[in-house]
Protein backbone atom coordinates (compact mmCIF):
# COMPACT_ATOMS: atom_id res chain seq x y z
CA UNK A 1 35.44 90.04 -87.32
CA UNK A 2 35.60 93.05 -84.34
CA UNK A 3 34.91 90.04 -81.90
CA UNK A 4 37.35 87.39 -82.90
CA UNK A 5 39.95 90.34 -82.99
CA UNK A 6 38.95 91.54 -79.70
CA UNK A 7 39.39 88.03 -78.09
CA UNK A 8 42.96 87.50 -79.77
CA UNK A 9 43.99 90.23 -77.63
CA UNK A 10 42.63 88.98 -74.08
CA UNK A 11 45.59 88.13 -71.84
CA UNK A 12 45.95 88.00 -68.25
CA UNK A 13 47.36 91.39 -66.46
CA UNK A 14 46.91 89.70 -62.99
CA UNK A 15 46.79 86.01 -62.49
CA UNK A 16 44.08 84.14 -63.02
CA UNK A 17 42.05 87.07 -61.73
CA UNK A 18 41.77 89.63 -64.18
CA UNK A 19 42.64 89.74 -68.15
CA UNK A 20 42.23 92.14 -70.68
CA UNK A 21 42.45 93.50 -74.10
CA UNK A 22 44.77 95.87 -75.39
CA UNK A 23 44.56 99.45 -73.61
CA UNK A 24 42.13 98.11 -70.92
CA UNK A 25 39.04 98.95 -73.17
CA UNK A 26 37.86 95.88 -71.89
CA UNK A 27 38.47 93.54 -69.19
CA UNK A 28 36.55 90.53 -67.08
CA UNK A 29 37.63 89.11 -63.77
CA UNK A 30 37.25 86.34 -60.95
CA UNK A 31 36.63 86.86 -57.47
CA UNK A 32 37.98 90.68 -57.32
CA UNK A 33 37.52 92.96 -54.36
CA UNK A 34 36.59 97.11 -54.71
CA UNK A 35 36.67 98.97 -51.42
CA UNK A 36 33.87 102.27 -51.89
CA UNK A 37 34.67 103.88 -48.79
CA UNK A 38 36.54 106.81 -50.23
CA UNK A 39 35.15 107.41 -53.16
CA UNK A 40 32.04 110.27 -52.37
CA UNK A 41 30.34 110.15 -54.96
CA UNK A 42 27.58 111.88 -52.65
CA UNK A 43 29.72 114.93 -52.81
CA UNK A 44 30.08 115.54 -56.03
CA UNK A 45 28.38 116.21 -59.65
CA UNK A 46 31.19 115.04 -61.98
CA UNK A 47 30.12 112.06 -64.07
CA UNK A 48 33.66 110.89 -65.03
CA UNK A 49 36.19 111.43 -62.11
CA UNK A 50 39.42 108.92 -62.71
CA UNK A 51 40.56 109.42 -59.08
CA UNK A 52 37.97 107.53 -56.99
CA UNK A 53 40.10 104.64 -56.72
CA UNK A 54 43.44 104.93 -54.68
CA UNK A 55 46.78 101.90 -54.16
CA UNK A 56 44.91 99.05 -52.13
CA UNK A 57 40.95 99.86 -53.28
CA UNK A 58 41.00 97.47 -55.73
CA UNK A 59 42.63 93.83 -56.16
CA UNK A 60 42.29 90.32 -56.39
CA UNK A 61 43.84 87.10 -55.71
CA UNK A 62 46.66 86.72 -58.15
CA UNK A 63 50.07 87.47 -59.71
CA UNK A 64 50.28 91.15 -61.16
CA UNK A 65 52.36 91.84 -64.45
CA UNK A 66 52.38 95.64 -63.48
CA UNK A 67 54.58 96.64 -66.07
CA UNK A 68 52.11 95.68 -68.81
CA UNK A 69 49.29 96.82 -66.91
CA UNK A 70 50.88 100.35 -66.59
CA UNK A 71 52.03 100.22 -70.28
CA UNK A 72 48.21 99.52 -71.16
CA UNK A 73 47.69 102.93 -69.84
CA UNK A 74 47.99 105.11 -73.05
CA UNK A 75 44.47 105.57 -74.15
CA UNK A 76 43.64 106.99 -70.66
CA UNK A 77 40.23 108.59 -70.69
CA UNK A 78 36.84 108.23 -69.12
CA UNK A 79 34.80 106.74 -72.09
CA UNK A 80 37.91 105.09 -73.98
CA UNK A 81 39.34 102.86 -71.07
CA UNK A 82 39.80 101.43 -68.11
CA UNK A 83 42.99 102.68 -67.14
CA UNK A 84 42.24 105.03 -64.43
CA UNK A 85 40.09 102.49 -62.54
CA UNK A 86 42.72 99.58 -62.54
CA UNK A 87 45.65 101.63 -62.57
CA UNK A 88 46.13 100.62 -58.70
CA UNK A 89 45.31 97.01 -59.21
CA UNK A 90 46.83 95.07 -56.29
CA UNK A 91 47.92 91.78 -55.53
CA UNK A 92 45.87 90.68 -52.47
CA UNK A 93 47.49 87.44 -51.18
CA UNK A 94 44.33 86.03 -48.89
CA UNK A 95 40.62 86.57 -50.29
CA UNK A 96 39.56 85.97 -46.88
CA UNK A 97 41.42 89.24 -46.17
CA UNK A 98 38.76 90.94 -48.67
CA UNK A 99 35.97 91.32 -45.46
CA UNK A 100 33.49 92.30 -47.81
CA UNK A 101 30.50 94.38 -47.07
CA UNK A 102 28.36 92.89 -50.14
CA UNK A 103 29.18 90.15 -52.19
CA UNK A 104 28.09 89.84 -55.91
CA UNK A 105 27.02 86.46 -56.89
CA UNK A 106 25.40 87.41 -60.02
CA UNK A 107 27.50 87.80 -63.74
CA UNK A 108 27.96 91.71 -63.73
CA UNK A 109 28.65 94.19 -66.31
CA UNK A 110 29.87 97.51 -65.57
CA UNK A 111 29.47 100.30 -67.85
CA UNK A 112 30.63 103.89 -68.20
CA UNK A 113 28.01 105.83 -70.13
CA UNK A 114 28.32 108.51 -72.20
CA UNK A 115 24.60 110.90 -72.64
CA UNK A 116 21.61 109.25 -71.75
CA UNK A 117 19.54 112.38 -73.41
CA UNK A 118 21.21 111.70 -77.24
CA UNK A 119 20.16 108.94 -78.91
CA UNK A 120 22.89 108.60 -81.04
CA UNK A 121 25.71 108.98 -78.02
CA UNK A 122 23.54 106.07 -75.87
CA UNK A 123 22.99 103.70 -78.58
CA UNK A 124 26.85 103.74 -78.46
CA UNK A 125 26.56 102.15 -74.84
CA UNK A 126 24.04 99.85 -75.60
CA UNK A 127 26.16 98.15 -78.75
CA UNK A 128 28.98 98.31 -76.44
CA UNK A 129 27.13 96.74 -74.23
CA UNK A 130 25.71 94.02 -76.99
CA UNK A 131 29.81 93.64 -78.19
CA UNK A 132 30.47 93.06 -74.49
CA UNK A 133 27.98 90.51 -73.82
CA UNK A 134 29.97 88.61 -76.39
CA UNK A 135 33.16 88.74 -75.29
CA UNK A 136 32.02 86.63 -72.20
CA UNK A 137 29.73 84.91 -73.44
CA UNK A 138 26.74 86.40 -70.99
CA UNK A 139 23.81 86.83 -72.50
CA UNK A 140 21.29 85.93 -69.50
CA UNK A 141 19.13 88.26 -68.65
CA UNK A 142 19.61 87.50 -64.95
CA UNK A 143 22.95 89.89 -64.98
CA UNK A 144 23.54 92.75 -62.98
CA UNK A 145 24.37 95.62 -64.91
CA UNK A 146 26.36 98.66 -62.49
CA UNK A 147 26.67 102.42 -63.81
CA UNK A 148 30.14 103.77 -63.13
CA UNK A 149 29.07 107.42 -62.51
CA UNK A 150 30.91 109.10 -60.13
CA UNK A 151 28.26 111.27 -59.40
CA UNK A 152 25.50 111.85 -56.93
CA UNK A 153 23.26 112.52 -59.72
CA UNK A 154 20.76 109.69 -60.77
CA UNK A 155 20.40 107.74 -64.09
CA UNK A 156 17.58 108.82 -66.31
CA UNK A 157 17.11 108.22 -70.15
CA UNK A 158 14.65 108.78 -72.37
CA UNK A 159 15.92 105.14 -73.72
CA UNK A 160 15.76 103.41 -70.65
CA UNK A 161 13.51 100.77 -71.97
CA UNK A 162 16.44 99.51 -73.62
CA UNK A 163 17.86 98.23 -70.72
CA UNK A 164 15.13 95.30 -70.25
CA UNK A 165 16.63 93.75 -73.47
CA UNK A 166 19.53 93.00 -71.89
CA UNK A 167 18.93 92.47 -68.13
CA UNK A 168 15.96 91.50 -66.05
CA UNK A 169 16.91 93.22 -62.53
CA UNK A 170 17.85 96.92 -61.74
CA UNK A 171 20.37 98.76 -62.40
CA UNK A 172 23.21 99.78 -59.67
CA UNK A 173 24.68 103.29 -59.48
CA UNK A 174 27.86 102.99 -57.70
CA UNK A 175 26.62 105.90 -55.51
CA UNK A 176 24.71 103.00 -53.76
CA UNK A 177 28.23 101.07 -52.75
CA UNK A 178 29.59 104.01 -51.30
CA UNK A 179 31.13 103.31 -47.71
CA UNK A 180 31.41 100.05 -48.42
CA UNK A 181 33.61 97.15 -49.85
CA UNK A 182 32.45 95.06 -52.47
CA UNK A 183 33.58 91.82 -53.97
CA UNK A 184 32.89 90.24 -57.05
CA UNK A 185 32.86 86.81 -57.91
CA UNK A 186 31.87 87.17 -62.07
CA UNK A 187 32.49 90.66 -63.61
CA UNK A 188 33.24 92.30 -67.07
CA UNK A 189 34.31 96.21 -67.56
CA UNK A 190 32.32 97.16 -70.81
CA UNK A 191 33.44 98.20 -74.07
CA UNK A 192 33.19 102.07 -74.09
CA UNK A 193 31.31 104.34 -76.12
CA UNK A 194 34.32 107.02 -77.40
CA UNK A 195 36.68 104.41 -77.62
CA UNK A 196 39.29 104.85 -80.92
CA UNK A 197 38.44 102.85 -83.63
CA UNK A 198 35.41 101.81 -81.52
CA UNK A 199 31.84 101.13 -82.13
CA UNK A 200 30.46 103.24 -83.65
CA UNK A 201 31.87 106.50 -82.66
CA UNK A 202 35.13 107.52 -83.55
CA UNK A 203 35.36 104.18 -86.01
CA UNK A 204 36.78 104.91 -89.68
CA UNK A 205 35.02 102.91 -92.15
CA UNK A 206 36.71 101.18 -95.61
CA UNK A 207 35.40 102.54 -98.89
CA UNK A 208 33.14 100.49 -99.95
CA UNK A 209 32.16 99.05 -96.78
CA UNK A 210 28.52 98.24 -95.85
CA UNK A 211 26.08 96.26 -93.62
CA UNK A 212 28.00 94.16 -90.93
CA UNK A 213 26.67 91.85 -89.26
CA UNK A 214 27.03 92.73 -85.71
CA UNK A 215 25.16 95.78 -86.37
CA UNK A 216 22.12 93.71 -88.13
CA UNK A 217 22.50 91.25 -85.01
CA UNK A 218 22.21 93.90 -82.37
CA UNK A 219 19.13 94.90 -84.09
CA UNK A 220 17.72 91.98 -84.20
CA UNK A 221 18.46 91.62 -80.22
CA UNK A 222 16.86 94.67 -79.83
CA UNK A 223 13.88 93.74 -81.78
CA UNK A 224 13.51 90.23 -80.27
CA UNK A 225 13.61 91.41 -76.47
CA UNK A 226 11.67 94.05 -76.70
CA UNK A 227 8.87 91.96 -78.62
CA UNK A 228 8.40 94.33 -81.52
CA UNK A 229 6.37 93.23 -84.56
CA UNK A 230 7.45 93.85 -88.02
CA UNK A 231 3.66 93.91 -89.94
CA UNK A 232 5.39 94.41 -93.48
CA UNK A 233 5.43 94.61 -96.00
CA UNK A 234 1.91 95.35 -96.89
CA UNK A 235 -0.19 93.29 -98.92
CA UNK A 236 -1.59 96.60 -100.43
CA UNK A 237 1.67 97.38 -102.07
CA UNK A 238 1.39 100.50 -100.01
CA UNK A 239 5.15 101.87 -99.16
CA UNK A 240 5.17 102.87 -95.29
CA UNK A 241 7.07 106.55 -95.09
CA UNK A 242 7.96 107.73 -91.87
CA UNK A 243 8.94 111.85 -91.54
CA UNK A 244 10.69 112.37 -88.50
CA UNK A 245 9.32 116.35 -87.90
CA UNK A 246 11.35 118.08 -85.62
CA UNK A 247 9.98 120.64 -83.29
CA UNK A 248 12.74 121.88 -81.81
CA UNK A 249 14.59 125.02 -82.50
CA UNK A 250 16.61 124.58 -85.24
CA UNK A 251 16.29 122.09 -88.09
CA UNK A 252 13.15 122.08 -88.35
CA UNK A 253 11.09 121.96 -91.87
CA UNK A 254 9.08 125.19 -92.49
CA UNK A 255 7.03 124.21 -95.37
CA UNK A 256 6.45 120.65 -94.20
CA UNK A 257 2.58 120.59 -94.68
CA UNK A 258 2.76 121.58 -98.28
CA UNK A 259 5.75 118.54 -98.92
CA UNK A 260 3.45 115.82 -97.04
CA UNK A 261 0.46 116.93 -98.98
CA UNK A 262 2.11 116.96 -102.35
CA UNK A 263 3.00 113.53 -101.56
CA UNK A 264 0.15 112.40 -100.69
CA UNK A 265 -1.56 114.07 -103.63
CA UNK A 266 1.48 111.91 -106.22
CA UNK A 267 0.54 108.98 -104.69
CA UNK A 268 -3.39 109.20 -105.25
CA UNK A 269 -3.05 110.74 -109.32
CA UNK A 270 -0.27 108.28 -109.89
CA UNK A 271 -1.56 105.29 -107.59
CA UNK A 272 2.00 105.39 -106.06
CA UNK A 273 0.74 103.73 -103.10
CA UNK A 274 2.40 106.41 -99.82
CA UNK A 275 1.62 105.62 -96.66
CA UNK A 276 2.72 108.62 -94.91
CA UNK A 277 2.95 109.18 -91.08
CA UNK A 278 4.04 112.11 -89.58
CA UNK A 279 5.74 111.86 -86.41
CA UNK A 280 7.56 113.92 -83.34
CA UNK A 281 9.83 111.34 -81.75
CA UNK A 282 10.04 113.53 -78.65
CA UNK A 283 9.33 112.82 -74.32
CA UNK A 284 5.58 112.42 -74.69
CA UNK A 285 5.72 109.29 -77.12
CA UNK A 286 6.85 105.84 -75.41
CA UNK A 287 10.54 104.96 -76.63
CA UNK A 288 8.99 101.26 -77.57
CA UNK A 289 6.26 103.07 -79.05
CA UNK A 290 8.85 104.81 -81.30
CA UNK A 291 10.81 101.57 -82.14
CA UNK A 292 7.67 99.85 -83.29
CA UNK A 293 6.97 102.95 -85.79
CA UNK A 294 10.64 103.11 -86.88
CA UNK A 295 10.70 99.19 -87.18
CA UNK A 296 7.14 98.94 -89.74
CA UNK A 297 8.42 101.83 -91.98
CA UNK A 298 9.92 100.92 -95.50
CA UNK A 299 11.33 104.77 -95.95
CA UNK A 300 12.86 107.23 -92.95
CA UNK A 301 13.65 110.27 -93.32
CA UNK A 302 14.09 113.52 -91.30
CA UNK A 303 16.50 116.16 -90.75
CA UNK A 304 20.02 115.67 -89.57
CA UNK A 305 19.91 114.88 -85.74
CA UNK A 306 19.72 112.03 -83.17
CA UNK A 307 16.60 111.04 -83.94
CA UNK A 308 17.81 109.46 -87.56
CA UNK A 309 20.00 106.94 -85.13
CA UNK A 310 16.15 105.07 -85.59
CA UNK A 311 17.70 103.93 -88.53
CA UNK A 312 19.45 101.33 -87.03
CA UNK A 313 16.02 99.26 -86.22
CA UNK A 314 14.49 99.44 -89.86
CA UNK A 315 14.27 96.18 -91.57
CA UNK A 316 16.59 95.46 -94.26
CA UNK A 317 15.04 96.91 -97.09
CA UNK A 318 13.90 100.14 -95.92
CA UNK A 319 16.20 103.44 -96.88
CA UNK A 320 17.01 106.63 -94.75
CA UNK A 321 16.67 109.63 -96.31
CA UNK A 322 18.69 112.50 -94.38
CA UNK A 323 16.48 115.43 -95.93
CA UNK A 324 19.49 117.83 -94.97
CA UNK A 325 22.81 116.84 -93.51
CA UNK A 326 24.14 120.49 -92.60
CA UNK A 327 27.31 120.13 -93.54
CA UNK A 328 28.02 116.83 -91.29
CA UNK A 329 27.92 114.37 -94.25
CA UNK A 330 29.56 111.63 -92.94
CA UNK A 331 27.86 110.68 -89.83
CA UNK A 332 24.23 109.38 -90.63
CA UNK A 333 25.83 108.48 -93.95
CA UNK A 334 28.59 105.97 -91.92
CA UNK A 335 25.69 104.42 -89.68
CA UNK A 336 23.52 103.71 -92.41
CA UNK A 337 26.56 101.78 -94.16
CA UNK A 338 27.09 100.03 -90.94
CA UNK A 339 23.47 98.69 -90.21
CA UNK A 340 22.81 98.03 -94.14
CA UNK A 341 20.54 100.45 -95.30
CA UNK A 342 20.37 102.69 -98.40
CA UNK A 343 20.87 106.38 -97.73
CA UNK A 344 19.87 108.99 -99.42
CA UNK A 345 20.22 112.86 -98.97
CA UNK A 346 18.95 116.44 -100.61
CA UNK A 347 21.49 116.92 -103.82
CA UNK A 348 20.28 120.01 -105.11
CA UNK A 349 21.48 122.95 -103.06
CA UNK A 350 19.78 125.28 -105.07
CA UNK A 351 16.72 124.15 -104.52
CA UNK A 352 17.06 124.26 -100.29
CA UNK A 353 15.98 127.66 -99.05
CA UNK A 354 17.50 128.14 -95.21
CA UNK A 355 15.97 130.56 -92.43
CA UNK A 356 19.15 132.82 -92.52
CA UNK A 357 22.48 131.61 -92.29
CA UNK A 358 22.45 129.70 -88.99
CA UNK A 359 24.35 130.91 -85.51
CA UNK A 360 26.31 128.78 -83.49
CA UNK A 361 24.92 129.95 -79.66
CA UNK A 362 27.74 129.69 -77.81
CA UNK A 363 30.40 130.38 -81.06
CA UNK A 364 28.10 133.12 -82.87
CA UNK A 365 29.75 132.05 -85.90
CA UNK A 366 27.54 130.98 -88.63
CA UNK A 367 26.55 127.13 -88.78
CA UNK A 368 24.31 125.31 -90.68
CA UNK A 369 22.72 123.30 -87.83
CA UNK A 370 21.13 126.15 -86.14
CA UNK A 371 18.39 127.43 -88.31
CA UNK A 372 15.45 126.12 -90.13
CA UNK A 373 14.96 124.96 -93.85
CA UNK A 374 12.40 124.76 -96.53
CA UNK A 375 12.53 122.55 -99.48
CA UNK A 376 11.82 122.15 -102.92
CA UNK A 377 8.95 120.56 -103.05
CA UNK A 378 9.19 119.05 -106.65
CA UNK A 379 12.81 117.89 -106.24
CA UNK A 380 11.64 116.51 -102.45
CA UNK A 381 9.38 114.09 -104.38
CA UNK A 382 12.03 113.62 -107.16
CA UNK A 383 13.95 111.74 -104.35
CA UNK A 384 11.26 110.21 -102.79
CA UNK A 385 10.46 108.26 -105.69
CA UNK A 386 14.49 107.20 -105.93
CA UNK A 387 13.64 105.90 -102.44
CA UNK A 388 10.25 103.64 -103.27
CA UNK A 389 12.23 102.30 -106.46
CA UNK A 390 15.10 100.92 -104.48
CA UNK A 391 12.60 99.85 -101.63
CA UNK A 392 10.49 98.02 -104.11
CA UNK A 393 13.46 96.27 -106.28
CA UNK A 394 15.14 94.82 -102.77
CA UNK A 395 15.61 91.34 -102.65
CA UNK A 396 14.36 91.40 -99.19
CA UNK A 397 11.71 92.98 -99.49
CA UNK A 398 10.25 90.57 -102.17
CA UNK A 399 11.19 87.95 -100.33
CA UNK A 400 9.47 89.21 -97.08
CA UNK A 401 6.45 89.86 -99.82
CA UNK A 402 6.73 86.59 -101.09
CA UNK A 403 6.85 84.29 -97.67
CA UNK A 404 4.15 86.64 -96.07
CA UNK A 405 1.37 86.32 -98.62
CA UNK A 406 1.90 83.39 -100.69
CA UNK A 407 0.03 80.80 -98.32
């Protein structure tokens, strides 16, 4: 798999201090020594400088192979590698030449993140994270996780509750260590989210291809440290349907009282058994709050956006239904092959009535993404009932049935 492949390419670029894998996408090290003191990050509001570090701010206690380290260098870029951090690597021939200001007992990560305000983009990190965590084997929560922002601005996420899965303590902003030198006794550089032929982003997948298991495992991590429930499948039969509403600008669905209610009116004349809950995944609802809807619903669907990266923590049976792609086919399509769950999308243009034709704001060109939609509301329940087939006939989902309620 990703991981074995990842570890056949871990050598040593210095020593016994530091190895890597190919490119520097990912590293760990022993006993290594950064020196903050020129870096000012209070001085500046760029995220992803590559120039903080300069010959002599960062070493350790070993033999350097520079040439391979330099020759590592060709996927240079802040969320691809870690190139432009270790380029100036040094031999140090004394660690009790390192005079360190703090000293890091703790395992550390640190991490590079791409937007905390997308879910889709941040979810990158944190499986990044979850790959990295393999890689060295570190899956305390008493770590230290460190943000390499080389900013003065502060971390906030919407999705910051993920973090407790994975650590117990705070995290560290570099902007913390500035003026200061800092050693390190046990620390990995992450996987990174925009790395080529990474997870997820930017990863081609093989016809044919679906459900790996590292993606089912990291939701299962997820699930498991942040104590979330699943309460299906009911014992009423009952299919729980989740419609992600968006109330943003654009994408939104104009005539989505009249689908939900012909829905709901199906499943009472034909005892189709809908549970239907509308929802607005936006800043006023609890991120764990949202995981625990997403997780207890057997059908997802909503329009093409961040918000469908939910589909990652639905249980194995459930299918995502991307009620509009806009023209970007392949990426909720390619996720929902990775975790393992059915898609499904609207295959009837004709019967999709837009806003207008959609404006790219900073373009003006037209663009699907920017406007709003109303659908068919006959061949929205066609597709629907697709969906509670599939759901119904899953081997998992019997067998959840099955263990749940046979006692």
């Amino acid at each position: 798999g990703y991981i074995a492949e990842k570890r056949n390419e871990l050598r040593e670029f210095c020593s016994p201090s530091l190895e890597c894998v190919d490119h520097l996408r990912f590293c760990r090290a022993k006993n290594i020594y950064i020196d903050f003191r020129h870096t000012e990050t209070s001085k500046h509001i760029d995220r992803y400088r590559e120039d903080i570090l300069k010959p002599g701010d960062i070493g350790g206690h070993c033999k350097l192979n520079r040439d391979d380290l330099i020759k590592n260098g060709d996927h240079k870029s802040p969320l691809q590698s870690w190139f432009s951090e270790l380029q100036f690597f040094t031999e140090i021939n004394d660690t009790n030449s390192f005079n360190c200001d703090i000293t890091i007992t703790k395992p550390t990560i640190i991490i590079k993140l791409d937007s905390g305000y997308n879910m889709y983009h941040h979810f990158c990190d944190f499986i990044n994270l979850y790959v990295t965590q393999h890689m060295n084997n570190m899956f305390s929560k008493d770590i230290q996780i460190i943000l390499w922002d080389t900013s003065k601005n502060d971390y906030w996420s919407f999705f910051s509750t993920t973090w407790t899965a994975f650590t117990s303590n705070r995290l560290i902003h570099i902007n913390e260590f500035e003026g200061k030198r800092v050693c390190f006794q046990n620390i990995a550089f992450s996987f990174l989210a925009r790395m080529f032929y990474g997870f997820y982003y930017n990863m081609p997948l093989i016809p044919g291809c679906t459900q790996t298991s590292l993606f089912r495992s990291f939701q299962q991590y997820i699930v498991h440290r942040l104590r979330i429930p699943q309460l299906g499948p009911l014992k009423s039969n009952q299919i729980r349907i989740t419609l992600l509403n968006r109330t943003t600008q654009y994408r939104q669905i104009l005539n989505v009282n009249e689908i939900v209610q012909h829905l709901r009116n199906i499943s009472t004349n034909e005892n189709s058994e809908y549970l239907i809950n509308v929802v607005d995944y936006n800043i006023n609802m609890p991120f764990i709050d949202q995981l625990n809807i997403t997780h207890n619903t057997d059908i997802f669907m909503g329009m093409h956006g961040a918000g469908l990266t939910h589909l990652l923590f639905l249980p194995d049976w459930a299918a995502i239904f991307e009620i509009h792609n806009c023209e970007d086919k392949d990426c909720y399509w390619d996720l929902a092959r990775l975790r393992g769950v059915k898609y499904f999308t609207w295959e009837n243009e004709a019967k999709v009535y837009p806003q207008d034709e959609g404006k790219h704001p900073t373009l003006g060109t037209p663009h699907k993404k920017f406007t709003n939609y109303a659908f068919d509301k006959y061949e929205f329940a066609r597709i629907v009932r697709k969906m509670v087939k599939y759901v119904k006939e899953h081997a998992a989902y019997r067998s959840a049935k099955r263990m749940k309620y046979s006692t």
